[in-house]
Protein backbone atom coordinates (compact mmCIF):
# COMPACT_ATOMS: atom_id res chain seq x y z
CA UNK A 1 -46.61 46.13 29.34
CA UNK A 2 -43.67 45.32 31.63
CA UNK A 3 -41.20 45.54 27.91
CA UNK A 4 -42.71 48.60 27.49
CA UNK A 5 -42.19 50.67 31.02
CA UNK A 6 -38.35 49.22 30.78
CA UNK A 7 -37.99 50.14 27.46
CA UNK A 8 -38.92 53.77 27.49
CA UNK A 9 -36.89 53.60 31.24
CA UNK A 10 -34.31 52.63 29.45
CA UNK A 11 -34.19 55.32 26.85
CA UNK A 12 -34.52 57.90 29.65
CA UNK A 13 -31.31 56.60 31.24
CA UNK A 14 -29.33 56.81 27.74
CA UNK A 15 -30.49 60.09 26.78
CA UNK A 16 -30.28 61.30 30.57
CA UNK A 17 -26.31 60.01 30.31
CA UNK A 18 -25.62 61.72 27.30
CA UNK A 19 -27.38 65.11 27.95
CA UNK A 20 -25.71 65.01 31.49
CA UNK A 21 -22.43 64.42 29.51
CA UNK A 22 -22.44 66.50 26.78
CA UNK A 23 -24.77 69.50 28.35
CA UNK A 24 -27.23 69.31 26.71
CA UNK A 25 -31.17 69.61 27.07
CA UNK A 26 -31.65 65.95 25.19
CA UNK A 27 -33.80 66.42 22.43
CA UNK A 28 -31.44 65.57 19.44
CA UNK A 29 -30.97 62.29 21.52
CA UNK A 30 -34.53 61.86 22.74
CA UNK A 31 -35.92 61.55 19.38
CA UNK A 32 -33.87 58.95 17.53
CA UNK A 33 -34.18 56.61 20.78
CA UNK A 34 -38.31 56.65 20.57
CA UNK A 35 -37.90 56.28 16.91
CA UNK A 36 -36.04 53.00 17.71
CA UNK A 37 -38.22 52.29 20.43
CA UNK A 38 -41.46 52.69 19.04
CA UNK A 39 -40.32 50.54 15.78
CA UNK A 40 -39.34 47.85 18.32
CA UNK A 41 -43.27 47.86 19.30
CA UNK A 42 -44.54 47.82 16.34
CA UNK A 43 -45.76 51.99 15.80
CA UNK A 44 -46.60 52.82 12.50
CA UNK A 45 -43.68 54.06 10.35
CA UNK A 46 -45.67 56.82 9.39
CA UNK A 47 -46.20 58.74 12.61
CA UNK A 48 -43.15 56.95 14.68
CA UNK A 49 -41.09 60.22 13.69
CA UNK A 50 -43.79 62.62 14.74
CA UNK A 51 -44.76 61.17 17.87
CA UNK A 52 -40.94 60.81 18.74
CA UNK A 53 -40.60 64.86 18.62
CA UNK A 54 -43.84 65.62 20.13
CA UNK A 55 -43.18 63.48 23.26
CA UNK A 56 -39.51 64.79 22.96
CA UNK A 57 -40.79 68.55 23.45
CA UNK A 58 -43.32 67.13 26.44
CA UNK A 59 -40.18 65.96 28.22
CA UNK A 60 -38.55 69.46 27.40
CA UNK A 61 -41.40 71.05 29.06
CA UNK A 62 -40.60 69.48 32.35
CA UNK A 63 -36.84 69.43 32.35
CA UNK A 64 -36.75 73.57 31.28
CA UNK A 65 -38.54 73.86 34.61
CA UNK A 66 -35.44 72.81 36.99
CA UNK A 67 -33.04 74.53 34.59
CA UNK A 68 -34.60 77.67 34.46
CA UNK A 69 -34.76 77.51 38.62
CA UNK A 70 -31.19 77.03 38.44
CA UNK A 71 -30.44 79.73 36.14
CA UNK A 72 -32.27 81.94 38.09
CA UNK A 73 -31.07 81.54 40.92
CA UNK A 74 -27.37 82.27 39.67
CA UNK A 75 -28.66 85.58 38.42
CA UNK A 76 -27.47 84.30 34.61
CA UNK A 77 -31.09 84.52 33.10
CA UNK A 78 -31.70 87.43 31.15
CA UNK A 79 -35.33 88.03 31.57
CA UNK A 80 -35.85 90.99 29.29
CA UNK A 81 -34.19 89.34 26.54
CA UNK A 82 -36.46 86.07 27.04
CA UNK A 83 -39.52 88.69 27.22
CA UNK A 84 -38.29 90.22 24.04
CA UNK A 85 -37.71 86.76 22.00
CA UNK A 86 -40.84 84.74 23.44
CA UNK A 87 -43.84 86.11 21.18
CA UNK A 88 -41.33 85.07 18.48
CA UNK A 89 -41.02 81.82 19.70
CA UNK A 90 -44.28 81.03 20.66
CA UNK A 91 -45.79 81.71 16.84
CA UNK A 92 -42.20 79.94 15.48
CA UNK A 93 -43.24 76.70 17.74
CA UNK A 94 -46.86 76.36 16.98
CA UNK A 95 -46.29 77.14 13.03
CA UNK A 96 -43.54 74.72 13.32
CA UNK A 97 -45.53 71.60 15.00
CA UNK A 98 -48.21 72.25 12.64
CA UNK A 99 -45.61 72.23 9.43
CA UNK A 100 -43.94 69.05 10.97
CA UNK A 101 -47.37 67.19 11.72
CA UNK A 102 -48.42 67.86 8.10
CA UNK A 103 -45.09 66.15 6.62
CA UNK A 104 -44.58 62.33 5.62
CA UNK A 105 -42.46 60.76 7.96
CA UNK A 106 -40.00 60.51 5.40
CA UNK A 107 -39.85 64.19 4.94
CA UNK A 108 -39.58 64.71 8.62
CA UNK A 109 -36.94 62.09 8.98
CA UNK A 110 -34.43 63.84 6.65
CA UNK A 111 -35.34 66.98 7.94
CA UNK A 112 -34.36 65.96 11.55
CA UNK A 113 -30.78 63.99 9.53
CA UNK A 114 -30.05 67.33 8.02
CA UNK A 115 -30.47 69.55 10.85
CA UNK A 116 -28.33 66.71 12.95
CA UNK A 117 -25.37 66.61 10.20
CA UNK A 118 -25.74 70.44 10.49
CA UNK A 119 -24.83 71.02 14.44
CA UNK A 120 -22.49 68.19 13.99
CA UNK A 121 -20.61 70.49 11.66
CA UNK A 122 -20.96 73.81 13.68
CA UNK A 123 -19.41 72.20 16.74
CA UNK A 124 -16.30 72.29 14.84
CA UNK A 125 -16.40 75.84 14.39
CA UNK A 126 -15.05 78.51 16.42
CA UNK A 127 -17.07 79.90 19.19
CA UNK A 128 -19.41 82.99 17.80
CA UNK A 129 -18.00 86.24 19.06
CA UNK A 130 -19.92 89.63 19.95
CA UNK A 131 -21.36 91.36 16.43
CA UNK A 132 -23.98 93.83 16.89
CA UNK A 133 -25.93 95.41 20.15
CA UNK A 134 -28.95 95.70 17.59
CA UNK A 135 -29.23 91.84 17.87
CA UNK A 136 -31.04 92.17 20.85
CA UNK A 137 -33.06 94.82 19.25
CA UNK A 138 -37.18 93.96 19.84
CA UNK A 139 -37.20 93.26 15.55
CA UNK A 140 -34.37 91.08 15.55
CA UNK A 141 -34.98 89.60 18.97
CA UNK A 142 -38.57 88.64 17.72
CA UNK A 143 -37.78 87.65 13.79
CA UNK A 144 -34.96 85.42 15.13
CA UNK A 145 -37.65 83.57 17.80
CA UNK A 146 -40.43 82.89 15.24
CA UNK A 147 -37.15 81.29 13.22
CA UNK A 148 -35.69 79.71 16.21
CA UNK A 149 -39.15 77.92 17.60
CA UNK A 150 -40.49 76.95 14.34
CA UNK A 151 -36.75 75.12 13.72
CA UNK A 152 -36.95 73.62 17.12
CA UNK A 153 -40.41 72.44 17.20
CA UNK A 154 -40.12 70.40 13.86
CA UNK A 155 -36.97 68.36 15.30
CA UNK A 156 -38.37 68.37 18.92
CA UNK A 157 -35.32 70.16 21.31
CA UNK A 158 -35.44 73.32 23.54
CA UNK A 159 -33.68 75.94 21.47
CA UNK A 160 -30.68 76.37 23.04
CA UNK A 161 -28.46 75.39 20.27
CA UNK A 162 -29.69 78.22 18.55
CA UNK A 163 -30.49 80.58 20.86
CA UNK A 164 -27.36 80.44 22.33
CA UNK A 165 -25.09 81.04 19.63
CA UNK A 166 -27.22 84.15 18.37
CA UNK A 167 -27.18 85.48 22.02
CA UNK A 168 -23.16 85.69 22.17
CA UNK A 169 -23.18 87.90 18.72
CA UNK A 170 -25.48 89.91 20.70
CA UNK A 171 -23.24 90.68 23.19
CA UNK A 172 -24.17 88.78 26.20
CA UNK A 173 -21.51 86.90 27.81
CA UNK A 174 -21.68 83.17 27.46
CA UNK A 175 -23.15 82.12 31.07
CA UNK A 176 -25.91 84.98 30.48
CA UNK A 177 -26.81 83.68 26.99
CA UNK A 178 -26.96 79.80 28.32
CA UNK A 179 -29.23 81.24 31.14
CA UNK A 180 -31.03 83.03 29.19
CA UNK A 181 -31.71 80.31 26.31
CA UNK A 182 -33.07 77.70 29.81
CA UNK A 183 -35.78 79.86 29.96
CA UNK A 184 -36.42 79.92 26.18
CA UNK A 185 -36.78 76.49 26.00
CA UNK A 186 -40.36 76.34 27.85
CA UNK A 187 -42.57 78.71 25.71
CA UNK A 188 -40.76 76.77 22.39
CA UNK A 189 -41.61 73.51 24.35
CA UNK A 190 -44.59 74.29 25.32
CA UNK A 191 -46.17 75.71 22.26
CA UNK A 192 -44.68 73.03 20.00
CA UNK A 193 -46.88 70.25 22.45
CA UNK A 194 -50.08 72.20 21.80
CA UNK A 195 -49.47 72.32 18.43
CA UNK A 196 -48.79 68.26 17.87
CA UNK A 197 -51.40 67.58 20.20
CA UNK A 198 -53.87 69.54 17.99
CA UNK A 199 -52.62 68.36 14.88
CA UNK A 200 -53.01 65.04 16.17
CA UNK A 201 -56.29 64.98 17.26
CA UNK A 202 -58.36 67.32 15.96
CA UNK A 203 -56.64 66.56 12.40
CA UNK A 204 -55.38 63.19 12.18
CA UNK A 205 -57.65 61.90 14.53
CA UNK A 206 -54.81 59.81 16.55
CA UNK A 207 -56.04 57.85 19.69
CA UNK A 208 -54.65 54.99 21.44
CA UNK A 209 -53.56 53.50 25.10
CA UNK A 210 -51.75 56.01 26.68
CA UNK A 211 -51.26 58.76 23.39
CA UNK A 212 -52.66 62.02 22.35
CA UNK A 213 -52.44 63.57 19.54
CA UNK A 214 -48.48 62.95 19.23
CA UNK A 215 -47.94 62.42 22.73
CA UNK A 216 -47.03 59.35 24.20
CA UNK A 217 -47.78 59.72 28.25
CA UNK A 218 -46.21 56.26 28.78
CA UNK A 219 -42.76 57.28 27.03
CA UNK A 220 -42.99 60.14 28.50
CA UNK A 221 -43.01 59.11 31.97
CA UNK A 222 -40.42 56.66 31.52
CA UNK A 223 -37.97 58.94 30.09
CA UNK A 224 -38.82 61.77 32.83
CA UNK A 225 -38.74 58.93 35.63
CA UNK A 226 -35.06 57.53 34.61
CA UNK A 227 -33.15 60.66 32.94
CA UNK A 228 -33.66 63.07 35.78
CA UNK A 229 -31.67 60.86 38.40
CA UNK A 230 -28.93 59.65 35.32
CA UNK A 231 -27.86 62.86 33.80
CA UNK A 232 -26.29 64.39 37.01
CA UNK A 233 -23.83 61.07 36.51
CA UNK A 234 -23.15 62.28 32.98
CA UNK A 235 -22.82 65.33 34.23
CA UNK A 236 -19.57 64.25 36.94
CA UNK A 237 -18.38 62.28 33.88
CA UNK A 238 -18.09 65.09 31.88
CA UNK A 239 -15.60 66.48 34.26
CA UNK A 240 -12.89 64.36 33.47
CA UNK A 241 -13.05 65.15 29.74
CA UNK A 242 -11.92 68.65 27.99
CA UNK A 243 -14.72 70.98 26.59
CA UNK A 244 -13.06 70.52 22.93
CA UNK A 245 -13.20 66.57 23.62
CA UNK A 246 -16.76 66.84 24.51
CA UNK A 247 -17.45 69.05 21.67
CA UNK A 248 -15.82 66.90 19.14
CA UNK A 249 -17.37 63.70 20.71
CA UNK A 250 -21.06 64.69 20.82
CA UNK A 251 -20.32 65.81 16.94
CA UNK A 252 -19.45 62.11 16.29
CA UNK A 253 -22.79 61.24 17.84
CA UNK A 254 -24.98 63.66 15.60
CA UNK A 255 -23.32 62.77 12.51
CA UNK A 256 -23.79 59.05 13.14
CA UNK A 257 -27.72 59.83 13.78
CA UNK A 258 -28.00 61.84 11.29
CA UNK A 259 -26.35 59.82 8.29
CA UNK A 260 -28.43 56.64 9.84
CA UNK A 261 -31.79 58.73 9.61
CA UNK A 262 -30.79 59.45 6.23
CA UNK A 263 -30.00 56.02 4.87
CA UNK A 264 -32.79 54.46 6.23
């Protein structure tokens, strides 16, 4: 029991460290760690991958809280534009979890690789520049969150790699679309743990110590308990180092996990 708590701990400080380092909300790192993890313990290979990005969105849930306070409170949260792309996001998560808890693992694994190999390659792109006002048009707004939350919920992060990105075509300077993408992240969170939870009990019928559905309270906990107090040490680290350096590092990292998931 004692392996256990310092295990998941453990994973909480890593993916605390690098989501404090390279900005981001964790979820691309959350979810290979509790892969590893939960193989360590002896979890089935078949629902490893599944209960990895379930418990990955849980955690989402409660670190979106303290980033959309934050947000907020610098007046960079755009909430008619988060009003505008929620519905979207909300039907995107659920349909998503439910897509992702139907899949083989193997499926899901090389679904997660590919999407990994894919930001690893758009961080080497340019920054997106301003395209259309009509982005942010209630369609668009609501077309691109179904897309958006069903993506996000079948590889278990908050959205804000693609939210932000789409928000900057549409105009909205960068610190309004990061804002504005934190508070995205809880309805896609959010709706994608429903959806796994359902999925997992109602129609695989998972139950065990300290799971439901594809939750796993106790990896939860440890994560939440560990990463909240480490990334604000990755975050003074990433001072030191140049936005392109961080950029091009944190690509390293998602092509490593994603080749790995896909050799495997």
């Amino acid at each position: 029991m004692l392996i256990a708590w310092l295990s998941f701990a453990l994973a909480g400080m890593v993916a605390g460290l690098l989501a404090g380092l390279f900005g981001i909300g964790g979820g691309l790192i959350i979810v290979p760690i509790l892969m590893t993890v939960f193989s360590w313990q002896g979890m089935s290979a078949e629902i490893a991958i599944h209960v990895a990005i379930g418990t990955s969105l849980m955690t989402i849930c409660m670190t979106s809280l303290s980033s959309i306070r934050a947000h907020h409170r610098y007046g960079t949260t755009q909430w008619s534009l988060v009003a505008k792309l929620t519905p979207g996001l909300i039907v995107g998560s659920l349909t998503g979890a439910v897509i992702a808890a139907s899949m083989s693992s193997h499926l899901l694994q090389n679904v997660f690789a590919v999407f990994a190999l894919l930001m690893a390659f758009r961080l080497w792109l340019p920054a997106p520049h301003t395209m259309s006002t009509t982005l942010s048009k209630p369609v668009a707004t609501t077309s691109y969150g179904v897309l958006t939350g069903l993506v996000s919920a079948m590889v278990g992060i908050g959205g804000g790699t693609l939210v932000v990105p789409y928000l900057v075509m549409a105009g909205q300077q960068m610190q309004k679309a990061v804002g504005t993408a934190a508070a995205c992240g809880l309805p896609i969170a959010a709706s994608g743990v429903l959806g796994f939870i359902w999925m997992g009990t109602q129609v695989h019928q998972l139950s065990g110590p300290w799971q439901t559905g594809f939750i796993h309270w106790q990896a939860f906990i440890g994560i939440i308990s560990t990463s909240v107090f480490v990334a604000p040490l990755g975050a003074r680290l990433a001072r030191h180092l140049s936005h392109q350096k961080l950029s091009r590092l944190f690509s390293l990292v998602l092509f490593t996990v994603g080749v790995m998931l896909l050799v495997c």
